[in-house]
PDB file of N, CA and C in Angstrom:
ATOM      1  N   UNK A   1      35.357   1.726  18.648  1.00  0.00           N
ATOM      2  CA  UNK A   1      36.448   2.645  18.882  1.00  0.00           C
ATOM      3  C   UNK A   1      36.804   2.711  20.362  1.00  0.00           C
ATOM      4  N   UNK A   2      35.501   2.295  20.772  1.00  0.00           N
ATOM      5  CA  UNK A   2      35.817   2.842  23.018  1.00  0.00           C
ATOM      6  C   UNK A   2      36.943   1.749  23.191  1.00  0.00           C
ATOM      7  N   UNK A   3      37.083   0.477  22.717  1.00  0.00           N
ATOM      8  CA  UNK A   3      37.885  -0.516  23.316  1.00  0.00           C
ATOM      9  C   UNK A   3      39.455  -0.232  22.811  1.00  0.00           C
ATOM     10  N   UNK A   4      39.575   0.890  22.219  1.00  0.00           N
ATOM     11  CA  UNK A   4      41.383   1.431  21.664  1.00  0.00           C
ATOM     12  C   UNK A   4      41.280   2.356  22.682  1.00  0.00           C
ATOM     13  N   UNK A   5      40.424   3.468  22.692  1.00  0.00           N
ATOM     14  CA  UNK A   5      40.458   4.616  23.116  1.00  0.00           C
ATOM     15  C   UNK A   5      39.732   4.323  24.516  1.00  0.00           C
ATOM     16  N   UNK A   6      40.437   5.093  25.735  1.00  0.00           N
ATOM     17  CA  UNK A   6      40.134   5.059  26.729  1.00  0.00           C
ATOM     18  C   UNK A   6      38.404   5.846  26.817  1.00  0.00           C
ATOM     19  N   UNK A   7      37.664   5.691  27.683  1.00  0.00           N
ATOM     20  CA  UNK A   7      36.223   6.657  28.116  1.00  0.00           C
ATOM     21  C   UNK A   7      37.063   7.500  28.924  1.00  0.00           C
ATOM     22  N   UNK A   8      36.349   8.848  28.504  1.00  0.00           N
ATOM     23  CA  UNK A   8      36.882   9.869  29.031  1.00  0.00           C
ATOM     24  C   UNK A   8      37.795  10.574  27.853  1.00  0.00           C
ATOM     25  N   UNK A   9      38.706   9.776  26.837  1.00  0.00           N
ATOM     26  CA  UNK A   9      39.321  10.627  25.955  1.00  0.00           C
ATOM     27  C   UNK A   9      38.419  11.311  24.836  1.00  0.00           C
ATOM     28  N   UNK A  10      38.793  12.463  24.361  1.00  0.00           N
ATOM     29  CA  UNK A  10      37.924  13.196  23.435  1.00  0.00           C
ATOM     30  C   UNK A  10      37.704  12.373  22.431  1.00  0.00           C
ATOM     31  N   UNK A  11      37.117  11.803  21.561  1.00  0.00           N
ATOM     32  CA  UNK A  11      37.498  11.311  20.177  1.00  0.00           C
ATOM     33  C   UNK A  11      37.722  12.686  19.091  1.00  0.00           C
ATOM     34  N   UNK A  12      37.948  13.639  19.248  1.00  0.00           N
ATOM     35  CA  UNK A  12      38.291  14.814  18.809  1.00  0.00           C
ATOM     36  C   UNK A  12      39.885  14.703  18.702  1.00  0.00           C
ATOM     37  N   UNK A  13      40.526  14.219  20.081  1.00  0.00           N
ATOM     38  CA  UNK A  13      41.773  14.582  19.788  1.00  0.00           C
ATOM     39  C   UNK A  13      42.496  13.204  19.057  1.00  0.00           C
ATOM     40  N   UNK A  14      41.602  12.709  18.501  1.00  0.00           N
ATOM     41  CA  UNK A  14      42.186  11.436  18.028  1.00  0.00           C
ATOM     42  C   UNK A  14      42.840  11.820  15.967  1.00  0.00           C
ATOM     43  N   UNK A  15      44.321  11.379  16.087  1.00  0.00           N
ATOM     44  CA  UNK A  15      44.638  11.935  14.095  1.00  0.00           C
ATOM     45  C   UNK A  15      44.258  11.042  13.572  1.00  0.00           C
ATOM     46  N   UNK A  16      44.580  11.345  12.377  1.00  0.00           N
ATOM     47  CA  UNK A  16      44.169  10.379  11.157  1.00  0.00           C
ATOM     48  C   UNK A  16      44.948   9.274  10.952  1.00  0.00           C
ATOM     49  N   UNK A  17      45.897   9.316  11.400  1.00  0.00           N
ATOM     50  CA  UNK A  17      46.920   7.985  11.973  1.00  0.00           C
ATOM     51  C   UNK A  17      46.398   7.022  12.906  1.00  0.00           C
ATOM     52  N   UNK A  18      46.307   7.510  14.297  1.00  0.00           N
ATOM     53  CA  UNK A  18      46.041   7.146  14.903  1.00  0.00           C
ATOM     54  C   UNK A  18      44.527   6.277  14.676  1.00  0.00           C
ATOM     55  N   UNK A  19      43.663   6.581  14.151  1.00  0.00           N
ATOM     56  CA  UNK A  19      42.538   6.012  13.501  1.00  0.00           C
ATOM     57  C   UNK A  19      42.627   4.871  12.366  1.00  0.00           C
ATOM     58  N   UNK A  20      43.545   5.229  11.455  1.00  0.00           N
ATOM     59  CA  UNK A  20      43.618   4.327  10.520  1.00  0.00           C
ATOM     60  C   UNK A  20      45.104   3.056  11.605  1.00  0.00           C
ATOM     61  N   UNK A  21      45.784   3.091  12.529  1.00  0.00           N
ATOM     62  CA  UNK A  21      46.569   1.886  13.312  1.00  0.00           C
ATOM     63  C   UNK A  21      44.774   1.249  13.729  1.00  0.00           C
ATOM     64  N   UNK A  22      43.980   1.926  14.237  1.00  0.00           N
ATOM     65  CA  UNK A  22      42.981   0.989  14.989  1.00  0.00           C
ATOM     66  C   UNK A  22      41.958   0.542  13.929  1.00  0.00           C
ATOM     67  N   UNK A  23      42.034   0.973  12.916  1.00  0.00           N
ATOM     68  CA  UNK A  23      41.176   0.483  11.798  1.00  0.00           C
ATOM     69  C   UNK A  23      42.339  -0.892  11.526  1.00  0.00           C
ATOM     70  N   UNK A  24      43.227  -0.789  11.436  1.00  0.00           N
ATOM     71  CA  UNK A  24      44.271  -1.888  10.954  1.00  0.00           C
ATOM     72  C   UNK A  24      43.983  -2.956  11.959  1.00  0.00           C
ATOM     73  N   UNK A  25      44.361  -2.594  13.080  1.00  0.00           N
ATOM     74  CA  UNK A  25      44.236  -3.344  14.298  1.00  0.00           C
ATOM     75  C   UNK A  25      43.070  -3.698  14.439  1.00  0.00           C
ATOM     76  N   UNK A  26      42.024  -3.396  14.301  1.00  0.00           N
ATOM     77  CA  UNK A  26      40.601  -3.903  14.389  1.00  0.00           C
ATOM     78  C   UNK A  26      39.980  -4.695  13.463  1.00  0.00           C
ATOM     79  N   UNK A  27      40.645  -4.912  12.425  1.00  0.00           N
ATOM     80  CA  UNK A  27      40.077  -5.494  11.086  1.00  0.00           C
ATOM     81  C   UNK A  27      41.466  -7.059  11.371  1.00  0.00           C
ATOM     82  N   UNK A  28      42.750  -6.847  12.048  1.00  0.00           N
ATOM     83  CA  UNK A  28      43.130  -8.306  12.396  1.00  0.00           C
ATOM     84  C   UNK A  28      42.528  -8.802  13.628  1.00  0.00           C
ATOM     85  N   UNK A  29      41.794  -7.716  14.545  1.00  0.00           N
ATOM     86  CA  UNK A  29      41.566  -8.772  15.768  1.00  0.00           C
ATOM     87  C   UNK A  29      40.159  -9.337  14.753  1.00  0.00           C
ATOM     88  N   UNK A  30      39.377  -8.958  14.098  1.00  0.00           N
ATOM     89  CA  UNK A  30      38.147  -9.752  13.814  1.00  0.00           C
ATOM     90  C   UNK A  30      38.465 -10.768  12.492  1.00  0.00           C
ATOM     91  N   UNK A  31      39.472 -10.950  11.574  1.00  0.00           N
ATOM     92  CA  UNK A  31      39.983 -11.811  10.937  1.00  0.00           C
ATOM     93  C   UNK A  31      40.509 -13.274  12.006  1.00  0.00           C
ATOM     94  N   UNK A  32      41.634 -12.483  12.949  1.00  0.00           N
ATOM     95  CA  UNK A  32      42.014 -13.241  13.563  1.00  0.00           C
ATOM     96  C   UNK A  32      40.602 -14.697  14.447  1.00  0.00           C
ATOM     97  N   UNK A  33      39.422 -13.161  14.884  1.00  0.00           N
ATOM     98  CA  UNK A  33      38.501 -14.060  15.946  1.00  0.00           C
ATOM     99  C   UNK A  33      37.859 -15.310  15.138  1.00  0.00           C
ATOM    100  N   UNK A  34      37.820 -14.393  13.643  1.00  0.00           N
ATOM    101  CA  UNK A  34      36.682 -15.627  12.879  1.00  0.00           C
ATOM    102  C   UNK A  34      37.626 -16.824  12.230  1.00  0.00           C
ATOM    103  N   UNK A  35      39.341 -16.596  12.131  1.00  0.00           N
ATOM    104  CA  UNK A  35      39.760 -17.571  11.682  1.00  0.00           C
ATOM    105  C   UNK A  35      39.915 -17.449  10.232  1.00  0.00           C
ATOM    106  N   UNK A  36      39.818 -16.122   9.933  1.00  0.00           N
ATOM    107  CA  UNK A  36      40.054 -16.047   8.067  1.00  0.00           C
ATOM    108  C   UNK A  36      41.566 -15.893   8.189  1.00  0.00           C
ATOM    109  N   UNK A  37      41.646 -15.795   6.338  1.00  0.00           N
ATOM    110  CA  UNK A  37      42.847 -15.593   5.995  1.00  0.00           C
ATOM    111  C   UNK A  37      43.248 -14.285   5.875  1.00  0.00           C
ATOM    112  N   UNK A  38      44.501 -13.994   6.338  1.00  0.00           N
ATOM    113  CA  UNK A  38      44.315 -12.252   6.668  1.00  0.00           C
ATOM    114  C   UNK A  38      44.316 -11.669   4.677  1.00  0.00           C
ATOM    115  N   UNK A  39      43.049 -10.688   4.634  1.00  0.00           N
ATOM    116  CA  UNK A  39      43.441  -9.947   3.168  1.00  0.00           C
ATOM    117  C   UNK A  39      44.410  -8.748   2.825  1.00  0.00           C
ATOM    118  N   UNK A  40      44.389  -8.751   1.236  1.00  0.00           N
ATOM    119  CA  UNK A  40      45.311  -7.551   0.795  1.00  0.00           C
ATOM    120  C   UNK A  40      45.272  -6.513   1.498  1.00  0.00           C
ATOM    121  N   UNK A  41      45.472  -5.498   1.779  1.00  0.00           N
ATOM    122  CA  UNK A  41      44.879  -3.769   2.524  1.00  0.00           C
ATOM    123  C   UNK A  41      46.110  -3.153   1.606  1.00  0.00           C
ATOM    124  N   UNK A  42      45.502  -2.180   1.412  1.00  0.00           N
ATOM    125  CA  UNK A  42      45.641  -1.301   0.055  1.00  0.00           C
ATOM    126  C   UNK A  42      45.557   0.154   1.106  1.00  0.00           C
ATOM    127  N   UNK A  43      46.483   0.885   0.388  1.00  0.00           N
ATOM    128  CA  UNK A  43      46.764   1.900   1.289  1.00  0.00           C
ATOM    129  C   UNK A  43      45.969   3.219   0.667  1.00  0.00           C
ATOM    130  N   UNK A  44      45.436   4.026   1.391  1.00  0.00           N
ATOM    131  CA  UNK A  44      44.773   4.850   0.781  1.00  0.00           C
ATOM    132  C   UNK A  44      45.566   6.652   0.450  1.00  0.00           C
ATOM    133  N   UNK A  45      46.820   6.389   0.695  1.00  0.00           N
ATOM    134  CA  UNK A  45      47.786   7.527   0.930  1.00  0.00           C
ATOM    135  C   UNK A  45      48.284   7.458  -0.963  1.00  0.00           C
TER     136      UNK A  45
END
């Protein structure tokens, strides 16, 4: 999470949005690193 979110920011003031873009974003940078094929993502809303 530290490498989205600056040190020093609360992780308190972080929404549920904002968490699920870096869950998104974090699950293509490690698809991307290993070279898979990106999968389905299914929305949980």
């Amino acid at each position: 999470m530290r490498q989205y979110f600056p040190k020093g920011m609360a992780l308190t003031d972080i929404t549920e949005e904002q968490v699920q873009e870096t869950v998104e974003r974090s699950t293509t940078d490690l698809e991307k690193y290993l070279d898979l094929e990106p999968r389905m993502r299914y929305s949980l809303r």
